[in-house]
PDB file of N, CA and C in Angstrom:
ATOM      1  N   UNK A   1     157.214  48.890  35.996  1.00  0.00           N
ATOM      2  CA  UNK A   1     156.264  48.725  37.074  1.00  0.00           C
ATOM      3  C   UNK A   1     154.919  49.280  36.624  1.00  0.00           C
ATOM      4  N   UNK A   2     153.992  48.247  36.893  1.00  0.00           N
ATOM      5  CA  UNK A   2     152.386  48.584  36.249  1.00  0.00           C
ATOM      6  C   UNK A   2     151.581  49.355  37.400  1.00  0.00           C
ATOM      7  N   UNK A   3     152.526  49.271  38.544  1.00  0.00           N
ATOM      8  CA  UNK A   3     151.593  49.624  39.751  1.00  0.00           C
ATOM      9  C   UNK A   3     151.181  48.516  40.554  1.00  0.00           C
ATOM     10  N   UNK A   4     151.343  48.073  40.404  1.00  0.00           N
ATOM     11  CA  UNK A   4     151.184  46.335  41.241  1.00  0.00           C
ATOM     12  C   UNK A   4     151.829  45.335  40.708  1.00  0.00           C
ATOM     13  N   UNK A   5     152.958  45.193  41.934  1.00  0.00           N
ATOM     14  CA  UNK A   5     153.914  44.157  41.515  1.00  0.00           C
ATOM     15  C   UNK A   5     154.080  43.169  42.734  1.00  0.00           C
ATOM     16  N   UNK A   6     153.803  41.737  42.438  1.00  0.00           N
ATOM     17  CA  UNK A   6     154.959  41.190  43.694  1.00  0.00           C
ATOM     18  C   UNK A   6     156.184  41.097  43.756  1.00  0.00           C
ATOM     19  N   UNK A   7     157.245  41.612  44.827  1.00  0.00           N
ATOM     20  CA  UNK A   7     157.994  41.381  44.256  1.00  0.00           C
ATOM     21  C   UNK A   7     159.146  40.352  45.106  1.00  0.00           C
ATOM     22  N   UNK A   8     158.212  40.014  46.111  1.00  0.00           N
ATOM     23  CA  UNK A   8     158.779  39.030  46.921  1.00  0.00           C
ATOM     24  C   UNK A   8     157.754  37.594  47.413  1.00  0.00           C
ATOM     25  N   UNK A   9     158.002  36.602  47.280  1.00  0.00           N
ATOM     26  CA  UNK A   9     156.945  35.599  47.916  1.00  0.00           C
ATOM     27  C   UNK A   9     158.035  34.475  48.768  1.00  0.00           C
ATOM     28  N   UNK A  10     157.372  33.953  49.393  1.00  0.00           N
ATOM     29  CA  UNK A  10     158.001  33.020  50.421  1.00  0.00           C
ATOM     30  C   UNK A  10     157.068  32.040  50.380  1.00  0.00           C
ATOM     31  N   UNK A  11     156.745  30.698  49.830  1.00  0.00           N
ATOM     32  CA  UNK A  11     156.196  30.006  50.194  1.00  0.00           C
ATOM     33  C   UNK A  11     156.107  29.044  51.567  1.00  0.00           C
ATOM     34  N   UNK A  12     157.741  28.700  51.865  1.00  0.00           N
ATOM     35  CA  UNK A  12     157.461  28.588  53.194  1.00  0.00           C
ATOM     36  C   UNK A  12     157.114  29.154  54.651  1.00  0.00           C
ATOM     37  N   UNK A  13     157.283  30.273  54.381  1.00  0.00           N
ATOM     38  CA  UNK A  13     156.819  30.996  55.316  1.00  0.00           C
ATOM     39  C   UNK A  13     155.903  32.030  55.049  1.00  0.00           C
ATOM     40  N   UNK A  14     155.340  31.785  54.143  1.00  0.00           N
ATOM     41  CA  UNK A  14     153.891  32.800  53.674  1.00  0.00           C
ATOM     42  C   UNK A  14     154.111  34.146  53.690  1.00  0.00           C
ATOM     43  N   UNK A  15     155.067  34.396  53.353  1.00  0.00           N
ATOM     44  CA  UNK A  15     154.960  36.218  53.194  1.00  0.00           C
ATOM     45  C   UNK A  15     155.468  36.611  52.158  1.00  0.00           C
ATOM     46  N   UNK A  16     154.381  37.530  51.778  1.00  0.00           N
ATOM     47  CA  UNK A  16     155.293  38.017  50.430  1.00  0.00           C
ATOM     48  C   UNK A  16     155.110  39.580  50.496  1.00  0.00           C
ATOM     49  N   UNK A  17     155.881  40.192  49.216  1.00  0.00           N
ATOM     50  CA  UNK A  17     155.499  41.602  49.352  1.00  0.00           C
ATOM     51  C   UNK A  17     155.307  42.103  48.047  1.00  0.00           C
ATOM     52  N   UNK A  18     154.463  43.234  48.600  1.00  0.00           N
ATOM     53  CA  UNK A  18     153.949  43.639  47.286  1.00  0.00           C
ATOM     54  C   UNK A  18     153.769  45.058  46.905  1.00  0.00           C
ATOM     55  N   UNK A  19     154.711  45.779  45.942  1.00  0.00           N
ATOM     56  CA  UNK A  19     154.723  47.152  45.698  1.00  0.00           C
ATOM     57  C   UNK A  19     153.426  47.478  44.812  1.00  0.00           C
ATOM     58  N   UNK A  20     153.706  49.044  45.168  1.00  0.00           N
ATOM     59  CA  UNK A  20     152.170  49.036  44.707  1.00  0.00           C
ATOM     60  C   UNK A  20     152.221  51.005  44.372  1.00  0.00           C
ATOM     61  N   UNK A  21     152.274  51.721  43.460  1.00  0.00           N
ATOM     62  CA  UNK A  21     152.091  52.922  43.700  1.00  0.00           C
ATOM     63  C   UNK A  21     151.316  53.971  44.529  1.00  0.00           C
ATOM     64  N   UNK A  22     151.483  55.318  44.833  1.00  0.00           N
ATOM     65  CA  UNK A  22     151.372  55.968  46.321  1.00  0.00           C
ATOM     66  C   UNK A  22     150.158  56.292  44.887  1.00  0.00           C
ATOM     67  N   UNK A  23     149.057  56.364  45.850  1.00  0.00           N
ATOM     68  CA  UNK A  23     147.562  56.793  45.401  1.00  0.00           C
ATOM     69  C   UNK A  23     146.686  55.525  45.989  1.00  0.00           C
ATOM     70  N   UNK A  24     147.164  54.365  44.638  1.00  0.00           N
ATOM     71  CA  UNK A  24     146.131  53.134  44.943  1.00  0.00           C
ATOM     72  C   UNK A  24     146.650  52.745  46.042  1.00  0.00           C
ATOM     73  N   UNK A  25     147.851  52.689  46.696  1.00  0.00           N
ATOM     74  CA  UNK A  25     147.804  51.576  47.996  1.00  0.00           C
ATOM     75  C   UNK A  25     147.319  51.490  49.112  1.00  0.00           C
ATOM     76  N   UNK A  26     145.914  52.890  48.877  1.00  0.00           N
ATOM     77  CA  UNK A  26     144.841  53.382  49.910  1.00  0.00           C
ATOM     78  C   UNK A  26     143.774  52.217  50.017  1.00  0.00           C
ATOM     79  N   UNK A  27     143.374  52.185  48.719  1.00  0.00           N
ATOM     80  CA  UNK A  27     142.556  51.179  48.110  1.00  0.00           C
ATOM     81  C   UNK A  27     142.730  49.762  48.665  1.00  0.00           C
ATOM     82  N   UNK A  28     144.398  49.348  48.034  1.00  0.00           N
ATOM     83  CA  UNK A  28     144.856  47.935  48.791  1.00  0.00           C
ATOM     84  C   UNK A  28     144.829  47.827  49.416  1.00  0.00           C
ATOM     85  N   UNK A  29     145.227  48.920  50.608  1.00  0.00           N
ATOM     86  CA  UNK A  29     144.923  48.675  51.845  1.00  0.00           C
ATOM     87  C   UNK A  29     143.777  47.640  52.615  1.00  0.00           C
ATOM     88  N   UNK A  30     142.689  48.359  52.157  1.00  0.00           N
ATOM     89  CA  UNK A  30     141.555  48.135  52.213  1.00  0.00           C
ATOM     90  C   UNK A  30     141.003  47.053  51.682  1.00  0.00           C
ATOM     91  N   UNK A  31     141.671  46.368  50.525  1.00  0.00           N
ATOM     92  CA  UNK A  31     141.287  45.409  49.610  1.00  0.00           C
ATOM     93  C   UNK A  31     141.646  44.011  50.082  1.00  0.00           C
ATOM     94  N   UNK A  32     143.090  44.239  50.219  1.00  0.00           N
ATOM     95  CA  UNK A  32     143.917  42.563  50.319  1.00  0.00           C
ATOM     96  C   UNK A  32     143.307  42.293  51.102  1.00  0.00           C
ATOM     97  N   UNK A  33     143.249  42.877  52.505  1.00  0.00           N
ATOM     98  CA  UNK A  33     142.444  41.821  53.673  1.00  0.00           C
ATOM     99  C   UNK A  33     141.361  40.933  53.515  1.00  0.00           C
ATOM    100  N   UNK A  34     140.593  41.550  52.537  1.00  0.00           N
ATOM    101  CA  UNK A  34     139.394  40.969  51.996  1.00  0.00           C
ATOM    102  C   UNK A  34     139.698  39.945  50.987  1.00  0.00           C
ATOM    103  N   UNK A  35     140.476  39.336  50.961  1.00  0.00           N
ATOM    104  CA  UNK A  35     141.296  38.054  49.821  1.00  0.00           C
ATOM    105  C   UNK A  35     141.152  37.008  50.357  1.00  0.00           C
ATOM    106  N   UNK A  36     140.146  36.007  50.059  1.00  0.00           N
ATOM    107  CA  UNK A  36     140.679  34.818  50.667  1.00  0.00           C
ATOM    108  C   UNK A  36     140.187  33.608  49.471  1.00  0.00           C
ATOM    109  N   UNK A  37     140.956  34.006  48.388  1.00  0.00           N
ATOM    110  CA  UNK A  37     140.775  32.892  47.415  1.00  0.00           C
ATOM    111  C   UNK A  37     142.633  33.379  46.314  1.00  0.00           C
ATOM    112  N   UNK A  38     143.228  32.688  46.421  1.00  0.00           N
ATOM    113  CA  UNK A  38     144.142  33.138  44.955  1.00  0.00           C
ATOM    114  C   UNK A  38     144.801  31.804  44.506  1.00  0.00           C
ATOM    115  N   UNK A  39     144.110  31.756  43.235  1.00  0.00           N
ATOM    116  CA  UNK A  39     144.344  30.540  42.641  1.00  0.00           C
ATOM    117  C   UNK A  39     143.631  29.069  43.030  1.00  0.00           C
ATOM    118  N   UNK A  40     142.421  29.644  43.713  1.00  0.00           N
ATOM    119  CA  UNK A  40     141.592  28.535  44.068  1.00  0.00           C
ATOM    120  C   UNK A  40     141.962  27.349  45.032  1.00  0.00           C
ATOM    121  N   UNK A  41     142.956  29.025  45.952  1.00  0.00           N
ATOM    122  CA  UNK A  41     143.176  28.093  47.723  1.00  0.00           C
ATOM    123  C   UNK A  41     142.621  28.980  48.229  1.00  0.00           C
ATOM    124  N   UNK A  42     141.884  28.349  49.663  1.00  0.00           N
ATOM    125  CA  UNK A  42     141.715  29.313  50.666  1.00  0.00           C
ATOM    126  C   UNK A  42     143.254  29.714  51.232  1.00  0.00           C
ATOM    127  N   UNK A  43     142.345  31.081  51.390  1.00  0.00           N
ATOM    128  CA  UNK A  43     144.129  31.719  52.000  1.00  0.00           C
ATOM    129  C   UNK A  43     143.589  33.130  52.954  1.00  0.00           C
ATOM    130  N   UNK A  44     144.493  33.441  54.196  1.00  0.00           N
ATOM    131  CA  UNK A  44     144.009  34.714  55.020  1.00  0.00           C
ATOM    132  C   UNK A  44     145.306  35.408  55.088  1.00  0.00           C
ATOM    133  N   UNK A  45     144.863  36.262  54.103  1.00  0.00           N
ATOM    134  CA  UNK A  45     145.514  37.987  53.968  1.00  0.00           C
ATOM    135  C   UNK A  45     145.973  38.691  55.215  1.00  0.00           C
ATOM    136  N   UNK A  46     146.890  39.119  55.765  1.00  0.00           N
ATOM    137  CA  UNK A  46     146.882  40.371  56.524  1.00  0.00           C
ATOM    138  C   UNK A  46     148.219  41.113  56.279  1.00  0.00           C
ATOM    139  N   UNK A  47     148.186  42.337  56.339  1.00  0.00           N
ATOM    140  CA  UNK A  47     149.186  43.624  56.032  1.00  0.00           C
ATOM    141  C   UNK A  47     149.684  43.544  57.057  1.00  0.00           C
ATOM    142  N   UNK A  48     151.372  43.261  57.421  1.00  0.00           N
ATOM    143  CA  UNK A  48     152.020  43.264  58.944  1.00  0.00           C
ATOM    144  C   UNK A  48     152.668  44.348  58.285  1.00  0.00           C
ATOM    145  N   UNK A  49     153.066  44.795  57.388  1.00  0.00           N
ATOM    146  CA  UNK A  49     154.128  46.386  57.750  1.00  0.00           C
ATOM    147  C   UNK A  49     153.666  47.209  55.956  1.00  0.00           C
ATOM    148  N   UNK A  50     153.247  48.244  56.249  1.00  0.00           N
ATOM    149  CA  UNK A  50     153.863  48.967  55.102  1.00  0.00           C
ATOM    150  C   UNK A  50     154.917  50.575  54.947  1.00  0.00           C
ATOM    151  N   UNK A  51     155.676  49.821  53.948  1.00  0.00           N
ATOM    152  CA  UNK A  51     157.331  50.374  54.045  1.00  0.00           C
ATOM    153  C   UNK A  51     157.292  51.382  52.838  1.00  0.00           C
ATOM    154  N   UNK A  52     158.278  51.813  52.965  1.00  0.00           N
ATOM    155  CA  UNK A  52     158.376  52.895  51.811  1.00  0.00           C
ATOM    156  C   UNK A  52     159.298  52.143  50.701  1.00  0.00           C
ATOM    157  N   UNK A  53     160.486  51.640  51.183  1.00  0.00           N
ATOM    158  CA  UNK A  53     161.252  51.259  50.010  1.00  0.00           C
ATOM    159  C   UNK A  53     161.235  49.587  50.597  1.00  0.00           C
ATOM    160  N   UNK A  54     162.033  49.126  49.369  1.00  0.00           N
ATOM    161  CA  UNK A  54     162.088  47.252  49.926  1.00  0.00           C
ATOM    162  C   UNK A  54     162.819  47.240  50.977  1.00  0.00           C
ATOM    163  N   UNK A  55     163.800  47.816  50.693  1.00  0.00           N
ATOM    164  CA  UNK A  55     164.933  47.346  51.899  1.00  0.00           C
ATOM    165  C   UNK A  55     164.490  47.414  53.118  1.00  0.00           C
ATOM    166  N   UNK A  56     163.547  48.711  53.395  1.00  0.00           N
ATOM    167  CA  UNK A  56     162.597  48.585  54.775  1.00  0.00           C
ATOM    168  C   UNK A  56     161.751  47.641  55.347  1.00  0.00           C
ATOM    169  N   UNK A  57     161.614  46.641  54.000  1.00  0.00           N
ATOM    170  CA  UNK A  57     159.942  45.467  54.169  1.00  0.00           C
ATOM    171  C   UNK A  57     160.936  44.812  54.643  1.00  0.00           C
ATOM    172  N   UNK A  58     162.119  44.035  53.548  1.00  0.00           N
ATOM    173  CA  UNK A  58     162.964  43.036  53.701  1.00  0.00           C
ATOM    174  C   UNK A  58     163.191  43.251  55.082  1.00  0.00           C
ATOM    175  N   UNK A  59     163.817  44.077  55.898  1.00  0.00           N
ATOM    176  CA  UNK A  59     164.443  43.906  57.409  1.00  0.00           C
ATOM    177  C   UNK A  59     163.379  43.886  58.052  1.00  0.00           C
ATOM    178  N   UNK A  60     162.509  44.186  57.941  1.00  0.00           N
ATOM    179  CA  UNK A  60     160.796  44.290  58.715  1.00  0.00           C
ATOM    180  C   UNK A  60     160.336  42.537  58.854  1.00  0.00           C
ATOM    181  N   UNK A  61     160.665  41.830  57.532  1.00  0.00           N
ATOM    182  CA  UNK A  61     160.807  40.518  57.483  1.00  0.00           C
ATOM    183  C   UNK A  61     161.576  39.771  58.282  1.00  0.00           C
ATOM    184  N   UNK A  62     162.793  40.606  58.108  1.00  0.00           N
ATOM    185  CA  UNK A  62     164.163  39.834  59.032  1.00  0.00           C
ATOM    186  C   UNK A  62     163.766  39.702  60.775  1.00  0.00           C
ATOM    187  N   UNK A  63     163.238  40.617  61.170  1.00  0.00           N
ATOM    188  CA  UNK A  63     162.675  41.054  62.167  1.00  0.00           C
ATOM    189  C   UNK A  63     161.405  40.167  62.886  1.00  0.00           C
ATOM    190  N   UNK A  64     160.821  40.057  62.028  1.00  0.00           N
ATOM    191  CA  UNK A  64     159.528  39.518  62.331  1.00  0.00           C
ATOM    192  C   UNK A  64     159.731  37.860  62.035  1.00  0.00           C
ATOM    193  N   UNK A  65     160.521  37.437  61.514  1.00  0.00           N
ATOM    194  CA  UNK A  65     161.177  35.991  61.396  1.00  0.00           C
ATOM    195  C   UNK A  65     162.168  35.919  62.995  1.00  0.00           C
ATOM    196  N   UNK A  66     162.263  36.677  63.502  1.00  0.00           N
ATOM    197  CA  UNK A  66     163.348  36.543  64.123  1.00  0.00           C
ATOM    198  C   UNK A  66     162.578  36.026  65.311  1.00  0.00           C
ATOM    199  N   UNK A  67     161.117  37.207  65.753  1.00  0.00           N
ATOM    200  CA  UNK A  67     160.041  36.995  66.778  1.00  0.00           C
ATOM    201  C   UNK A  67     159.455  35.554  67.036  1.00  0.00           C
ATOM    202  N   UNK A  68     159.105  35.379  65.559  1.00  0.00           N
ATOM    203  CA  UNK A  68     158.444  33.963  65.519  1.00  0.00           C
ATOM    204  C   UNK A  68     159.172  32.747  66.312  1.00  0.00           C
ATOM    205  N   UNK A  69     160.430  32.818  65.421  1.00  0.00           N
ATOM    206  CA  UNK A  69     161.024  31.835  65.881  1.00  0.00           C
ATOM    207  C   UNK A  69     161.968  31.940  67.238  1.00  0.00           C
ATOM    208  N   UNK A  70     161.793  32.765  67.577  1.00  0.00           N
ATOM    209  CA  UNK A  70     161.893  33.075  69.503  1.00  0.00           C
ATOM    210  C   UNK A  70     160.698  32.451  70.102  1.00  0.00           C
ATOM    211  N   UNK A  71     159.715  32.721  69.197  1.00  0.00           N
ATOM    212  CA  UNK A  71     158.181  32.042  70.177  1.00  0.00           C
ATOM    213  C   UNK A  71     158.592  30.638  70.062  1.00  0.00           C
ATOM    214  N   UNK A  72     158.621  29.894  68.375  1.00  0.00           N
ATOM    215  CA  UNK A  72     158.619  28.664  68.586  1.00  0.00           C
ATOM    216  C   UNK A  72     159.897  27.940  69.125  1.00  0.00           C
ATOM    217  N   UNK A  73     161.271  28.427  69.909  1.00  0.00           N
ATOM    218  CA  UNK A  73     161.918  27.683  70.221  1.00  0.00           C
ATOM    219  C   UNK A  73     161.636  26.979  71.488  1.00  0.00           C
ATOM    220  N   UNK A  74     160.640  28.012  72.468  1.00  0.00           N
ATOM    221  CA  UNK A  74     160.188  27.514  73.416  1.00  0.00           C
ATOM    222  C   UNK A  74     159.390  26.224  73.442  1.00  0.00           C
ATOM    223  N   UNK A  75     158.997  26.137  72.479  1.00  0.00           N
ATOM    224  CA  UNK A  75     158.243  24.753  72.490  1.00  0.00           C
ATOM    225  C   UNK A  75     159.011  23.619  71.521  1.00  0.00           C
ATOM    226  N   UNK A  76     160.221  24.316  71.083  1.00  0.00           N
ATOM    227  CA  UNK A  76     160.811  22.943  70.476  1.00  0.00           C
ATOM    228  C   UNK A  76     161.910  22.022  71.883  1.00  0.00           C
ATOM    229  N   UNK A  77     162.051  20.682  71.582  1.00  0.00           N
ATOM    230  CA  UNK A  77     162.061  20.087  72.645  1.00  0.00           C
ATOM    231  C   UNK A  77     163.438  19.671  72.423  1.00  0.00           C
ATOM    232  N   UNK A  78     164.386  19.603  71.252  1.00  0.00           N
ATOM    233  CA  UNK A  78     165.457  19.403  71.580  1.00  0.00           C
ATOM    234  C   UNK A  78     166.490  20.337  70.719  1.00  0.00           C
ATOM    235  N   UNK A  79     167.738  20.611  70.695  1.00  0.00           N
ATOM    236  CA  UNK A  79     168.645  21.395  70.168  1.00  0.00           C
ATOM    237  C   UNK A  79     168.279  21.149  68.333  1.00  0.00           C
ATOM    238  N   UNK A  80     168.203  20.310  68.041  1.00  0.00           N
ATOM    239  CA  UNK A  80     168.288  19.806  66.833  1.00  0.00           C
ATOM    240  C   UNK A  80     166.921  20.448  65.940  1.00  0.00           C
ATOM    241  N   UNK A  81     166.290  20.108  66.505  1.00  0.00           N
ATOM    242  CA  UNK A  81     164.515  20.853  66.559  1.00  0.00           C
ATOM    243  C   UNK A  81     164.713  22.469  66.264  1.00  0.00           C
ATOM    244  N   UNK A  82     165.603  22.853  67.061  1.00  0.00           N
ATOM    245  CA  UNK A  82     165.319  24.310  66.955  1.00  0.00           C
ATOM    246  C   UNK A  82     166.643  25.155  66.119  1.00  0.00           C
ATOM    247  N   UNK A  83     167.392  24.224  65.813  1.00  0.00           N
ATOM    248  CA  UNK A  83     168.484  24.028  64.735  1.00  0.00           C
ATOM    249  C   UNK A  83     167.436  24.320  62.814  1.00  0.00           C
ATOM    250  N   UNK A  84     166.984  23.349  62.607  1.00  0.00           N
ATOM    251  CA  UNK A  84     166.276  23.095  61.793  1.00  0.00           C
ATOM    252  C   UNK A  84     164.835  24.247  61.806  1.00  0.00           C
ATOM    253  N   UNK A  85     164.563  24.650  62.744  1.00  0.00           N
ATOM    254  CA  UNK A  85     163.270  25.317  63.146  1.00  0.00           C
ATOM    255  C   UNK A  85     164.233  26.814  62.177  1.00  0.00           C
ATOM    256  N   UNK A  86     165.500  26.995  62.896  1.00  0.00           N
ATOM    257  CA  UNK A  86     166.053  28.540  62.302  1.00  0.00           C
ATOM    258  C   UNK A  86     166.331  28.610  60.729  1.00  0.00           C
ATOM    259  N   UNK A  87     167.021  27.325  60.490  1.00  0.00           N
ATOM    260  CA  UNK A  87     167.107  27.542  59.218  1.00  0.00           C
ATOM    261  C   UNK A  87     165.597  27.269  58.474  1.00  0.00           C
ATOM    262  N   UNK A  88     164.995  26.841  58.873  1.00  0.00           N
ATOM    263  CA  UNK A  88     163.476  27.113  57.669  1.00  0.00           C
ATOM    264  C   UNK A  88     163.078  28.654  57.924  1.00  0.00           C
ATOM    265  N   UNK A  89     163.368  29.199  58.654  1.00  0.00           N
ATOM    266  CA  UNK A  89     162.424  30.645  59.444  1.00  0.00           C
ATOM    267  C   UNK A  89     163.773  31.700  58.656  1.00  0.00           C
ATOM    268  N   UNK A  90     164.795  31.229  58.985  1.00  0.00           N
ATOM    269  CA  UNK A  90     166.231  32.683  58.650  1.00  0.00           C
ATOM    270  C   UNK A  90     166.785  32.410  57.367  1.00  0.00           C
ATOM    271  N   UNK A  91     166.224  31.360  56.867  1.00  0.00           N
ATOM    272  CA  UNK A  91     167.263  31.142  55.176  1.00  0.00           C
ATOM    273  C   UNK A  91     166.652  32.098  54.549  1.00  0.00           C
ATOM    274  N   UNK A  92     167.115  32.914  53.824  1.00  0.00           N
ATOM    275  CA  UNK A  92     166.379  34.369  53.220  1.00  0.00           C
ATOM    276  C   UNK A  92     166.711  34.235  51.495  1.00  0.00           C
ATOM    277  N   UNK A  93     165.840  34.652  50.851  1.00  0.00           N
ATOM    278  CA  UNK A  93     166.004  34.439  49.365  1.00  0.00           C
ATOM    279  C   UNK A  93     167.302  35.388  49.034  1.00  0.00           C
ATOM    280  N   UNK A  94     168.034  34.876  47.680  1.00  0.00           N
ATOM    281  CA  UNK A  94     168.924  35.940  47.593  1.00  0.00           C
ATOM    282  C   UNK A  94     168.950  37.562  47.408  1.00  0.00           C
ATOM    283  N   UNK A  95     167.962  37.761  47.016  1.00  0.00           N
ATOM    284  CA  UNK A  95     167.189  39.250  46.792  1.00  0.00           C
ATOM    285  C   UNK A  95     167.312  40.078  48.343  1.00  0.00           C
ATOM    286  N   UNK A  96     166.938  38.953  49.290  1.00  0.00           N
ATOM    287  CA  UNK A  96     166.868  39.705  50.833  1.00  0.00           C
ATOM    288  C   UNK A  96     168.504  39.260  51.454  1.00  0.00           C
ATOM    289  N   UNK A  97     169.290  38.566  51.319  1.00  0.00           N
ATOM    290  CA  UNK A  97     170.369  38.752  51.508  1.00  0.00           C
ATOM    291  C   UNK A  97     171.843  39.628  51.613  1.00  0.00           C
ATOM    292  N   UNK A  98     171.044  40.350  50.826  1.00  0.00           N
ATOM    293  CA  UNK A  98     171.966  41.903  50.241  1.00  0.00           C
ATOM    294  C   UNK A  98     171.953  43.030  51.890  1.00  0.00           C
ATOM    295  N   UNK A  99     170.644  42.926  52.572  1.00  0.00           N
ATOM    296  CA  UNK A  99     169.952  43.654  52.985  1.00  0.00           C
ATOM    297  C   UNK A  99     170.669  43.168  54.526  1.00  0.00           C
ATOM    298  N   UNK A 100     170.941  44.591  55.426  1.00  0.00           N
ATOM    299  CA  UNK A 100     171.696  44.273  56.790  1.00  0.00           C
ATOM    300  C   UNK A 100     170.828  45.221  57.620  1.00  0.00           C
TER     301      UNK A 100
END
């Protein structure tokens, strides 16, 4: 570890995480928000949790996947819809699978 690592990304659901050693992650703090170019997409940054170890982000994830897709079932219109809505939102990479 160099001190900045990702070590989780989600493309479909845009979250990733990113360790970072106790000193600079004062700095990051402060920094990522201010990101809105990587790899020559627009993109908007925001910090929803910072954890001490993974296993804390990962369920913080589990958690916050769980919210979302409570919001969007209300507006899905049939069983099938919101069938498909869970598995894009709850299929979890194998790395976060371990994690209860």
């Amino acid at each position: 570890m160099d001190g900045f690592d990702a070590k989780y990304c989600n493309v479909q659901t845009k979250i990733a995480i990113v360790r970072l050693r106790h000193g600079p992650h004062k700095y990051a703090l402060h920094a990522i928000p201010l990101v809105n170019d990587v790899g020559g997409r627009l993109v908007k940054t925001k910090i929803l949790y910072v954890g001490a170890t993974l296993k804390h982000c990962f369920l913080f994830i589990r958690k916050h996947q769980e919210r979302k897709l409570e919001q969007l079932w209300s507006k899905l219109p049939t069983e099938a819809d919101k069938k498909r809505m869970e598995t894009f939102l709850m299929t979890l990479t194998p790395a976060m699978k371990d994690f209860k």
